[in-house]
N, C-alpha and C. Protein backbone atom coordinates (compact mmCIF):
# COMPACT_ATOMS: atom_id res chain seq x y z
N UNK A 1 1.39 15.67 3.82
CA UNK A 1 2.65 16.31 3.54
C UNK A 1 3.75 15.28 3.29
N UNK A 2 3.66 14.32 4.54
CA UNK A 2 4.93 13.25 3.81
C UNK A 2 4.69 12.32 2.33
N UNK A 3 3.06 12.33 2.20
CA UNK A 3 3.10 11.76 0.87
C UNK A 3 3.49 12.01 -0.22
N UNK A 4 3.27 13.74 -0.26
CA UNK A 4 3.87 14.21 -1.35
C UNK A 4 5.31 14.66 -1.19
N UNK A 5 5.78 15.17 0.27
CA UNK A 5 7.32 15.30 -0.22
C UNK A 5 8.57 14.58 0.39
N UNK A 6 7.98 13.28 0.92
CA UNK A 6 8.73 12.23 1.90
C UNK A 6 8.61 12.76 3.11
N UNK A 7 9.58 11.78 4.08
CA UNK A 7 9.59 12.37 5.77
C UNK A 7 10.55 12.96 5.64
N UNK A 8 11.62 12.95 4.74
CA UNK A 8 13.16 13.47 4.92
C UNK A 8 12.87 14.99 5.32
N UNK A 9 11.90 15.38 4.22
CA UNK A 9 11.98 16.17 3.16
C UNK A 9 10.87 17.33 4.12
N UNK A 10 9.92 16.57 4.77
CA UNK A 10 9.00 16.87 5.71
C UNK A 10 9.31 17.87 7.13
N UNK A 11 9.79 18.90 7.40
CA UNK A 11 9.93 19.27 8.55
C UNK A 11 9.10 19.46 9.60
N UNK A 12 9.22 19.03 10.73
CA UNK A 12 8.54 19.20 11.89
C UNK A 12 7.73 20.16 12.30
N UNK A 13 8.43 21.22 12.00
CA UNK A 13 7.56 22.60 12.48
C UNK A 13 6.82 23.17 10.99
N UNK A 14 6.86 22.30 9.95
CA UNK A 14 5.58 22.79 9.17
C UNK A 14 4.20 21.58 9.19
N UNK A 15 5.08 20.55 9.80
CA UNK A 15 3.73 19.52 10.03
C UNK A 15 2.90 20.29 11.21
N UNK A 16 3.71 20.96 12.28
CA UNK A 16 3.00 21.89 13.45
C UNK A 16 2.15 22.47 13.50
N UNK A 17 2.53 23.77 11.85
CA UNK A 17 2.25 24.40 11.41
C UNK A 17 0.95 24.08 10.88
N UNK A 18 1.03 23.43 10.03
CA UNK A 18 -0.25 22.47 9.45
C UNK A 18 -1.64 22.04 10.12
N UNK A 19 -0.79 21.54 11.15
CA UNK A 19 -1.54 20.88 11.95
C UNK A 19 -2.77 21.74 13.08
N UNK A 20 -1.77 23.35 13.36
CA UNK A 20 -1.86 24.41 14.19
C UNK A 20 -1.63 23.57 15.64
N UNK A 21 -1.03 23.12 16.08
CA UNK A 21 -0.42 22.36 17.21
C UNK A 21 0.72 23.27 17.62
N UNK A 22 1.23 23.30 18.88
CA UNK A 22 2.35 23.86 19.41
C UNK A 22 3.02 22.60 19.65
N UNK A 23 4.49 23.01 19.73
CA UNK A 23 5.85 22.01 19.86
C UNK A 23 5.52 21.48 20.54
N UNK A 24 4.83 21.84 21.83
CA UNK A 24 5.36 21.25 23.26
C UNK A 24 3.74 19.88 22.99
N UNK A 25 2.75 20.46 22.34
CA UNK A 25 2.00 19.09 22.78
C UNK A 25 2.61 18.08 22.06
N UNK A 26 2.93 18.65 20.48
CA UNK A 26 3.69 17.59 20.21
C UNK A 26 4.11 16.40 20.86
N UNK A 27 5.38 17.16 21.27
CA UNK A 27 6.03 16.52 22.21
C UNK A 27 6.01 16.11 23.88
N UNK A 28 4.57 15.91 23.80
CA UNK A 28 3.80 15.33 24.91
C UNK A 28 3.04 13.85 24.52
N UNK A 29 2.97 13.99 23.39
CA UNK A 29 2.20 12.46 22.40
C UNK A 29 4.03 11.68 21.97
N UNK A 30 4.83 12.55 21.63
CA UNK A 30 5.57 11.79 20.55
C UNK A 30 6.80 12.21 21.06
N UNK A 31 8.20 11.37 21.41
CA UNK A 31 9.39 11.50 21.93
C UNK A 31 10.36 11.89 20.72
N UNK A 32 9.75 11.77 19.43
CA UNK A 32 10.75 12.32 18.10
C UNK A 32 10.07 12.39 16.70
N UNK A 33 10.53 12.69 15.78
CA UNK A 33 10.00 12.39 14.84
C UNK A 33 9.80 11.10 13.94
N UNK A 34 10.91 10.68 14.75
CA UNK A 34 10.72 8.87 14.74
C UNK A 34 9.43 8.47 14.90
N UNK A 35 9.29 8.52 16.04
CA UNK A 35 7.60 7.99 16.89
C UNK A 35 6.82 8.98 16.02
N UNK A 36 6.43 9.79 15.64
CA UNK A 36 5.55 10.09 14.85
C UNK A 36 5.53 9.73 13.40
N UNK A 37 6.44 9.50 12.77
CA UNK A 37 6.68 8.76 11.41
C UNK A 37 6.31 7.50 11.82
N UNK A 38 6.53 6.62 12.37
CA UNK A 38 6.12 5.34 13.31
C UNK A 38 4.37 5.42 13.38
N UNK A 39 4.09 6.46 13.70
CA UNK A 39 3.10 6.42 14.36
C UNK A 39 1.82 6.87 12.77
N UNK A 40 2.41 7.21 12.07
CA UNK A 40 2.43 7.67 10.68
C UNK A 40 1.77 6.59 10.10
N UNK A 41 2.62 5.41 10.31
CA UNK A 41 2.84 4.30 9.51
C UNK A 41 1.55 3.45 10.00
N UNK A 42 1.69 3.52 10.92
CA UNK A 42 0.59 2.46 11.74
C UNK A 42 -0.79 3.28 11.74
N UNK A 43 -1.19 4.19 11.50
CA UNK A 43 -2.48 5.06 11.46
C UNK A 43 -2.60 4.42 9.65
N UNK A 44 -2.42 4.72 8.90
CA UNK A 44 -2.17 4.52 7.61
C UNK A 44 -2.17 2.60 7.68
N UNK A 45 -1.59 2.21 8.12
CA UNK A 45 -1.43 0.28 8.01
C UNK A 45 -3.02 -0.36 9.06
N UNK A 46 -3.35 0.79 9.70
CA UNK A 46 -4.70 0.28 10.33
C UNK A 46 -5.91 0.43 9.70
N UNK A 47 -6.08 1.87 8.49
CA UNK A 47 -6.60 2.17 7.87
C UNK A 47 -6.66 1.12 6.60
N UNK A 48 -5.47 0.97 5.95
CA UNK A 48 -5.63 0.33 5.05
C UNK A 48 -5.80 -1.41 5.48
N UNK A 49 -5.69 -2.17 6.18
CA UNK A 49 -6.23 -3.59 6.90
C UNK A 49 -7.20 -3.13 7.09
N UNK A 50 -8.24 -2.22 7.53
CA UNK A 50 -9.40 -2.09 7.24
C UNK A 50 -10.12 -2.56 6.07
N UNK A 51 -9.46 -1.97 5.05
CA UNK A 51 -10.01 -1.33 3.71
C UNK A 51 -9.84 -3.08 3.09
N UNK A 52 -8.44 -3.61 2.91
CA UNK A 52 -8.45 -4.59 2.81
C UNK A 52 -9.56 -5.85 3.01
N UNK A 53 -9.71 -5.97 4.34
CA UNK A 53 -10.51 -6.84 4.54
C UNK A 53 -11.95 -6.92 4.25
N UNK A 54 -12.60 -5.24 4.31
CA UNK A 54 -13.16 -5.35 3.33
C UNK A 54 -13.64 -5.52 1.81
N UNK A 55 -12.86 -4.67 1.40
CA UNK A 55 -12.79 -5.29 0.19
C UNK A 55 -12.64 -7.04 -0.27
N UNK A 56 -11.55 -7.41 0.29
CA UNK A 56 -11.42 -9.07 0.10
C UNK A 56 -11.89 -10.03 0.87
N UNK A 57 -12.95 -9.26 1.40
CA UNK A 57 -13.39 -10.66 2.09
C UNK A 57 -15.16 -10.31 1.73
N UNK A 58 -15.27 -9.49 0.45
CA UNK A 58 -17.03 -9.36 0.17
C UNK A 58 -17.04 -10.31 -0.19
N UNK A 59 -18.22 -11.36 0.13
CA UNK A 59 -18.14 -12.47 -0.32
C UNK A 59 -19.54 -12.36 -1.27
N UNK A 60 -19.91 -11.26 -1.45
CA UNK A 60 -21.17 -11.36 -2.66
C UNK A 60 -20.59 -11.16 -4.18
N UNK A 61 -19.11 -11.06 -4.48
CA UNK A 61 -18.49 -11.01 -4.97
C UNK A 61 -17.63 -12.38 -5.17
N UNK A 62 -16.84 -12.74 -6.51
CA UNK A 62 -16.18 -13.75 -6.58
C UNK A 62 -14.85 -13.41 -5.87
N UNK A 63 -13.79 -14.16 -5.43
CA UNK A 63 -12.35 -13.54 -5.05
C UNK A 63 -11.85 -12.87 -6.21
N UNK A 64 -11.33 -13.19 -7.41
CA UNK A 64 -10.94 -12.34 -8.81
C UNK A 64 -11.22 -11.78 -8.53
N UNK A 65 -12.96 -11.22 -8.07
CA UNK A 65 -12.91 -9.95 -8.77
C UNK A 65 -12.83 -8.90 -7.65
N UNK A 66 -12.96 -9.67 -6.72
CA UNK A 66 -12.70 -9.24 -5.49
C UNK A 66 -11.02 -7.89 -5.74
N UNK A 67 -10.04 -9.18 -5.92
CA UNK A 67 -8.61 -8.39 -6.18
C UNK A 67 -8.91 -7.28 -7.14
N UNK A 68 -9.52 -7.48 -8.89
CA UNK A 68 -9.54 -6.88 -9.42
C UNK A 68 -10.34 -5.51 -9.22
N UNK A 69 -11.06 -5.42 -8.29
CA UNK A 69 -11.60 -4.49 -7.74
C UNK A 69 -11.10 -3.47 -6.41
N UNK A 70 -10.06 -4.13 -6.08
CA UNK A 70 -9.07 -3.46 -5.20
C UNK A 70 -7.81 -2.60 -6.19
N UNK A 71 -7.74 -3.69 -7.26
CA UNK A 71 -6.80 -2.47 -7.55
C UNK A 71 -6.73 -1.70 -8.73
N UNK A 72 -8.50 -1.53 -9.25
CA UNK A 72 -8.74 -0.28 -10.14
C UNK A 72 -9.48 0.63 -9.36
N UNK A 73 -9.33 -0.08 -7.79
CA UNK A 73 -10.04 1.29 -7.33
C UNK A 73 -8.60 2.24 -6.93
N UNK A 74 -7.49 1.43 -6.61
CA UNK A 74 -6.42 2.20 -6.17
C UNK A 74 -5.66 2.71 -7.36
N UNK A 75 -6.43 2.18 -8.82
CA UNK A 75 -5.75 2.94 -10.02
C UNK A 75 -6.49 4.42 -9.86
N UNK A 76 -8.01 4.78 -9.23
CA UNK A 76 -8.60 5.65 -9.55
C UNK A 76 -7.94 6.43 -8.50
N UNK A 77 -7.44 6.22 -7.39
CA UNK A 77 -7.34 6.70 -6.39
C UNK A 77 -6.21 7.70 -7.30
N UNK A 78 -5.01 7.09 -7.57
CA UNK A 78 -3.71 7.55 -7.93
C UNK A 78 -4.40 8.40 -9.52
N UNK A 79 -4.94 8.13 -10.26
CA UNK A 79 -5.35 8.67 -11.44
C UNK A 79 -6.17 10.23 -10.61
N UNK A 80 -6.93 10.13 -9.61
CA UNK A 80 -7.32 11.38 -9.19
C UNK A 80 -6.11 12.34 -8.93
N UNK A 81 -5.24 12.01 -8.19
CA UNK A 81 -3.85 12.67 -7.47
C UNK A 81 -2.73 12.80 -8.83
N UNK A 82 -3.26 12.93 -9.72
CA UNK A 82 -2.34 12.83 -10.57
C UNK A 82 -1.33 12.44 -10.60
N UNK A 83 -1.49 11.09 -10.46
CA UNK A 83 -0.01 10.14 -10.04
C UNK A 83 1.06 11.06 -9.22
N UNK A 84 0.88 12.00 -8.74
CA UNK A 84 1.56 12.64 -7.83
C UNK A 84 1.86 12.19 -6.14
N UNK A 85 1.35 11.49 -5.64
CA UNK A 85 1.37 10.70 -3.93
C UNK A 85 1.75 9.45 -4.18
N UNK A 86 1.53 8.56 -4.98
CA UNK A 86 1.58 7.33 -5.21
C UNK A 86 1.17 6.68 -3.99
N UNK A 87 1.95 5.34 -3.09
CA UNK A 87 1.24 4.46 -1.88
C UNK A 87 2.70 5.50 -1.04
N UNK A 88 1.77 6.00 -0.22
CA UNK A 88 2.29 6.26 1.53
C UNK A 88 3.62 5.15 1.69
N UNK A 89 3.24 3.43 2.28
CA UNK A 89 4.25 2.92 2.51
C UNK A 89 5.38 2.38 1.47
N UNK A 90 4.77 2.61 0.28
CA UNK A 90 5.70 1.92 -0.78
C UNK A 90 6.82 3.35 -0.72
N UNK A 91 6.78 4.80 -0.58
CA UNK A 91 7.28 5.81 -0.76
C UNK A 91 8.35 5.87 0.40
N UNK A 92 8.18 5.41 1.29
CA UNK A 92 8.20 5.31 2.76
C UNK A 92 9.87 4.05 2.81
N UNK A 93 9.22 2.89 2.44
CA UNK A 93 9.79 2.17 2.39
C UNK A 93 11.13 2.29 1.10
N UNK A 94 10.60 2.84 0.29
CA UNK A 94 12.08 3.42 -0.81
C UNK A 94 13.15 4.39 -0.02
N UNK A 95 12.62 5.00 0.66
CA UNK A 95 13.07 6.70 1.04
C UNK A 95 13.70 5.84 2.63
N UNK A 96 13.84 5.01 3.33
CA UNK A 96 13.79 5.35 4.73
C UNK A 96 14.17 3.40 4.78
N UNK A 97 13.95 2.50 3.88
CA UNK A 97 14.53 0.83 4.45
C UNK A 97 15.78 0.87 4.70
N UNK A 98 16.54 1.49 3.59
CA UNK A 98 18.23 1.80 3.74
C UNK A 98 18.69 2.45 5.25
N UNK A 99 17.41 3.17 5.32
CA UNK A 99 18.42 4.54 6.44
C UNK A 99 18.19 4.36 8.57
N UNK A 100 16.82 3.37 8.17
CA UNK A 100 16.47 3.31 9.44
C UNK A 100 15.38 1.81 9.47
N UNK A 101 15.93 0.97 10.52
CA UNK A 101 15.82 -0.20 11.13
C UNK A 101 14.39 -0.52 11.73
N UNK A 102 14.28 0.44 12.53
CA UNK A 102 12.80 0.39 13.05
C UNK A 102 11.77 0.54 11.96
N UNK A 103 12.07 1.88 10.88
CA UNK A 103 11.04 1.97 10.03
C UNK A 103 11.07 1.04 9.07
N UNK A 104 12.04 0.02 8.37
CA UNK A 104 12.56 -0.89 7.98
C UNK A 104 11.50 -2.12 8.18
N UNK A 105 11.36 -2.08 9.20
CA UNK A 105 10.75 -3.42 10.40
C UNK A 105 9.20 -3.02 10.16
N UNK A 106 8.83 -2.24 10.68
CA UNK A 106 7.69 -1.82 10.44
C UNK A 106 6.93 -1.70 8.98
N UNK A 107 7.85 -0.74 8.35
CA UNK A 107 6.81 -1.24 6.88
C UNK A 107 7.02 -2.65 6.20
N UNK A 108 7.88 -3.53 6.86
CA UNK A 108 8.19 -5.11 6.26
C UNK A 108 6.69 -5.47 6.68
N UNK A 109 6.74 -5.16 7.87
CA UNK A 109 5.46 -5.61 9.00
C UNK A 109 3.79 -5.52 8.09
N UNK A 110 3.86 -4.30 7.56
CA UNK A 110 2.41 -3.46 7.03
C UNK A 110 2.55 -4.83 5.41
N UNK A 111 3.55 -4.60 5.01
CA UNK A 111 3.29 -5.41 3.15
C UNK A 111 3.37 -6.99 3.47
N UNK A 112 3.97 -7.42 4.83
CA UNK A 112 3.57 -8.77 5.02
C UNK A 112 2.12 -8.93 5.26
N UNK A 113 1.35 -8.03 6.16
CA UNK A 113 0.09 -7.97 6.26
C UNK A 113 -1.07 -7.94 5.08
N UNK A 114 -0.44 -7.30 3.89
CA UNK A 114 -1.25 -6.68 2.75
C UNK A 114 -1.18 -8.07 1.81
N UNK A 115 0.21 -8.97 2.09
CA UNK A 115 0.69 -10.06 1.54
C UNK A 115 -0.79 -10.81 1.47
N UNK A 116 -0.47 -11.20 3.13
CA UNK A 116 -1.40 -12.06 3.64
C UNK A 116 -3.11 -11.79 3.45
N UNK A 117 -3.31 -10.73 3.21
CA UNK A 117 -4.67 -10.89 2.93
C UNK A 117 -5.38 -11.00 1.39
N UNK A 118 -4.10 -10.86 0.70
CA UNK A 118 -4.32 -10.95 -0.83
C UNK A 118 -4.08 -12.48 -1.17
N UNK A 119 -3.50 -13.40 0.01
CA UNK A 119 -3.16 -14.49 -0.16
C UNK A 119 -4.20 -15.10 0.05
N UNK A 120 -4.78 -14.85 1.27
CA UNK A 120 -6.30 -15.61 1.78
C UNK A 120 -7.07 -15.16 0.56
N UNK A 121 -7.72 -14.33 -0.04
CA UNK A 121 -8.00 -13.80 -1.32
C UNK A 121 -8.40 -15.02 -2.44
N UNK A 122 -6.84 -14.76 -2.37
CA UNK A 122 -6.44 -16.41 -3.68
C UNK A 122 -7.16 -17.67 -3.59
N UNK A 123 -6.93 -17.76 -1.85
CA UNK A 123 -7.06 -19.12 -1.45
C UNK A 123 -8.44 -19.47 -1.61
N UNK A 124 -9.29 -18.16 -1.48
CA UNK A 124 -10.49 -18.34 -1.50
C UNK A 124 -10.81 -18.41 -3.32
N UNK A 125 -10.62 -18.14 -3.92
CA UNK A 125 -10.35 -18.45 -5.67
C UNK A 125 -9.94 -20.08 -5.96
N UNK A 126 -8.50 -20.27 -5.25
CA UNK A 126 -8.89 -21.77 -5.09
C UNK A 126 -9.86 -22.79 -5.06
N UNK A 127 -10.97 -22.25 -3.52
CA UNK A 127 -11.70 -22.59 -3.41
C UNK A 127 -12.95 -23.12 -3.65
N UNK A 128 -13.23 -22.12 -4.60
CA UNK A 128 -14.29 -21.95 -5.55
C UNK A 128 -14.01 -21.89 -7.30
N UNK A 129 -12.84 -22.65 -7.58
CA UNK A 129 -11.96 -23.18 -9.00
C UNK A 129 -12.16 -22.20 -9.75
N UNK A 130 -11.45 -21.19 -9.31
CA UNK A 130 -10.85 -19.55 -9.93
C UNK A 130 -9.68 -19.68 -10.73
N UNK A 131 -8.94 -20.71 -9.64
CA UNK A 131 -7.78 -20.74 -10.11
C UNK A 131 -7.40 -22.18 -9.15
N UNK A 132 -6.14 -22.19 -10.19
CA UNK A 132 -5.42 -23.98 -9.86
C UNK A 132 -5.32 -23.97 -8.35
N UNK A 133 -5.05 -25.36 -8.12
CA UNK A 133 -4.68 -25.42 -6.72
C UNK A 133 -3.15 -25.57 -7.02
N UNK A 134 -2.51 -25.65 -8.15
CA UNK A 134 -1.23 -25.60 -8.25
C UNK A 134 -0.69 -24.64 -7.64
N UNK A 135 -1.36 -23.26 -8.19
CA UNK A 135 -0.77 -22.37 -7.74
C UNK A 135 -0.49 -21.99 -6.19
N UNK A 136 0.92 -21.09 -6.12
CA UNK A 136 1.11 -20.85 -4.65
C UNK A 136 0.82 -19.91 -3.78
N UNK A 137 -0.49 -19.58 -3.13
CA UNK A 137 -1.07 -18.36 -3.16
C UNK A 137 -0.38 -17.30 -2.44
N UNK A 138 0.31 -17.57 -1.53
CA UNK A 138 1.59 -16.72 -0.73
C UNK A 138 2.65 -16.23 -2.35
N UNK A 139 2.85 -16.95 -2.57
CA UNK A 139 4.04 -16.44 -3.81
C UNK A 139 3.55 -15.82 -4.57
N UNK A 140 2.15 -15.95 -5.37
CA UNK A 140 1.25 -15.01 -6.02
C UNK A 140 0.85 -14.05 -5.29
N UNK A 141 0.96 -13.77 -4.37
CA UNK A 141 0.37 -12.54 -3.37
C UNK A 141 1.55 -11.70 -3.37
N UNK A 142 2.41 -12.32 -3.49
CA UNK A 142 4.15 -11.81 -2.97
C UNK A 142 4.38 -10.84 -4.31
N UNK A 143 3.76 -11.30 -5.92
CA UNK A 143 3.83 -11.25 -6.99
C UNK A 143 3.45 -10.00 -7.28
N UNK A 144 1.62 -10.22 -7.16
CA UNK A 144 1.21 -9.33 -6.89
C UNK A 144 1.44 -7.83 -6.12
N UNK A 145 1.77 -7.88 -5.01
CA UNK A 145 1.87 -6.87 -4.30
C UNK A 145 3.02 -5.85 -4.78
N UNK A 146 4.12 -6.70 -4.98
CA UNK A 146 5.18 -6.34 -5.44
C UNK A 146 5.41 -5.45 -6.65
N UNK A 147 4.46 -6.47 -7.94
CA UNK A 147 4.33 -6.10 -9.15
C UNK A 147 3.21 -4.73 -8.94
N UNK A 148 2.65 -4.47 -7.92
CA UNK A 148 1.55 -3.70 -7.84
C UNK A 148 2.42 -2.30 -7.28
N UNK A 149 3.23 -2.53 -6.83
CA UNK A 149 4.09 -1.38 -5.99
C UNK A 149 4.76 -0.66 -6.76
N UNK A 150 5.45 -1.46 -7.95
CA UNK A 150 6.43 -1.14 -8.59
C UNK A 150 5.72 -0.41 -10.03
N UNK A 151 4.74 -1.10 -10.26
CA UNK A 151 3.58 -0.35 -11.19
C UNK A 151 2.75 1.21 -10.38
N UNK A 152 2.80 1.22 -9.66
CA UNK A 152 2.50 2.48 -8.58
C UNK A 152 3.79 3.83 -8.71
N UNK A 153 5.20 3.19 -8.57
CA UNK A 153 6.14 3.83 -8.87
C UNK A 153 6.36 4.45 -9.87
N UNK A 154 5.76 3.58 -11.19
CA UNK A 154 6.55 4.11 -12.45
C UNK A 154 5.28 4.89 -12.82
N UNK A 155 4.27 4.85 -12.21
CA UNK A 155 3.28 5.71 -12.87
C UNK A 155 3.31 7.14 -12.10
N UNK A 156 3.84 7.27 -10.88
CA UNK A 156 4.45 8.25 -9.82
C UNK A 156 5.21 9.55 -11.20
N UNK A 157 6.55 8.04 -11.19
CA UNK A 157 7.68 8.96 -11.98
C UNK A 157 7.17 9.48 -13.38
N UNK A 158 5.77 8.34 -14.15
CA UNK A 158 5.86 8.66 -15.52
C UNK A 158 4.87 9.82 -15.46
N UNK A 159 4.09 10.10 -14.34
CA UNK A 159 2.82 11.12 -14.43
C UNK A 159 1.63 10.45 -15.39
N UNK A 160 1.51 9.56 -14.96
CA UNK A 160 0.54 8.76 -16.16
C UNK A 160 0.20 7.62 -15.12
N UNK A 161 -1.22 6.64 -15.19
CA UNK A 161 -2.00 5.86 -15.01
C UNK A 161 -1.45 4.41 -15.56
N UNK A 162 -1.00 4.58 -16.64
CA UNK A 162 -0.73 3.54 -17.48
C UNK A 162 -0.14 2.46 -17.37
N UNK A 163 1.37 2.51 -16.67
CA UNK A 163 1.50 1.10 -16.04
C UNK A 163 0.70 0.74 -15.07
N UNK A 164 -0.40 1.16 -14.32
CA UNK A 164 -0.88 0.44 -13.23
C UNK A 164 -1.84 0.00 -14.28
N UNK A 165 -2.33 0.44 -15.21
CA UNK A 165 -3.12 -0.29 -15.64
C UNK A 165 -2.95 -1.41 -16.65
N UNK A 166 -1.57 -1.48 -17.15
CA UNK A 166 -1.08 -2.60 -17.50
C UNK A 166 -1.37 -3.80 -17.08
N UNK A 167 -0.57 -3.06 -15.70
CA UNK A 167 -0.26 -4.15 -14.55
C UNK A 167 -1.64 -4.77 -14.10
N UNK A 168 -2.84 -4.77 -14.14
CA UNK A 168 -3.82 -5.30 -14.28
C UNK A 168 -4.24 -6.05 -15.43
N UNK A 169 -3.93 -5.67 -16.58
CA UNK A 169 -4.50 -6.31 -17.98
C UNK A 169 -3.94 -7.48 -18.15
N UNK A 170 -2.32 -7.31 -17.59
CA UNK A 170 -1.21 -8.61 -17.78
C UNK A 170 -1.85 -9.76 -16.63
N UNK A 171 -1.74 -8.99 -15.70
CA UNK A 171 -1.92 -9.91 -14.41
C UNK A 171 -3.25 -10.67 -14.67
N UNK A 172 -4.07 -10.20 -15.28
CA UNK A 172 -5.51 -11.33 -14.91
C UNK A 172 -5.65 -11.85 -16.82
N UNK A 173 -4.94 -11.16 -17.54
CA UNK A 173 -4.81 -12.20 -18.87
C UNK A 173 -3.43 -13.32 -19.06
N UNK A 174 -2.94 -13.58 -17.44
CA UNK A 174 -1.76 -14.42 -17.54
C UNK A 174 -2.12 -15.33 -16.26
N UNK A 175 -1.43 -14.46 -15.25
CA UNK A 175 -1.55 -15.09 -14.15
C UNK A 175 -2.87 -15.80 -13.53
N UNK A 176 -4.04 -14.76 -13.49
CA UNK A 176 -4.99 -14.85 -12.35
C UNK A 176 -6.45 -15.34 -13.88
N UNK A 177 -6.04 -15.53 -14.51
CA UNK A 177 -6.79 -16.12 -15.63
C UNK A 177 -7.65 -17.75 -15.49
């Protein structure tokens, strides 16, 4: 429910509803809707560091293709949903960095994490002369993720696949080449 219509937007007693939960257990797990948006975030940021590490750390696989395989699977993901959900924290983090501190902190917390494992990624491409050692694999990760978020967005707003899949064609016929 918050993916598709934010937390703002999300009321409590239809997540309840949803859920078939009464108020009160609710509010026996969770002191607000804070802590459950919180708690939102981190179910979702444990799931995906899962997914991550597997994916980037198959090592029967090269690193390239390692990345490049993370993110035409998350083109298929969004191409199923009809670009309608786009990423949980990227939605999260548009709707809610401005308005609130804790959630602010927390999804900084989840894309530094996603940073870092797309960085080790690289490093491992380095490793095995994928790519330069010039390059800066934290700043390319930073690049990446970023450029990957924002390609997630516009394919959200355009109802179309297409910039994310740009955003792959450019990225490994420029950058990750």
């Amino acid at each position: 429910m918050i993916a598709l219509q934010g937390y703002n937007a999300t009321g409590l007693d239809s997540v309840l509803k949803e859920a078939c939960v009464p108020k009160g257990s609710f509010y026996y797990y969770f002191k607000s809707k804070e802590d459950f948006g919180l708690a939102v975030i981190d179910h979702f940021a444990a799931h995906m560091e899962d997914h991550l590490a597997n994916v980037l750390r198959d090592d029967v696989i090269g690193p390239l293709d390692r990345i490049r395989n993370l993110l035409k699977e998350g083109l298929r993901l969004i191409t199923e949903n009809q670009c309608a959900k786009g990423c949980l924290i990227g939605n999260l983090a548009q709707e809610l960095a401005a308005q609130n501190e804790r959630f602010r902190v927390r999804l900084d917390e989840v894309f530094r994490m996603w940073r870092g494992q797309i960085a080790n990624c690289l490093r491992e491409a380095q490793g095995v002369a994928q790519l330069p050692t010039s390059l800066d694999p934290d700043v390319t990760a930073g690049f990446i993720l970023s450029g990957w978020e924002g390609a997630i967005l516009r394919s959200k707003v355009g109802r179309s696949p297409q910039p994310m899949q740009d955003f792959i064609d450019v990225l490994f016929a420029t950058v990750l080449r």
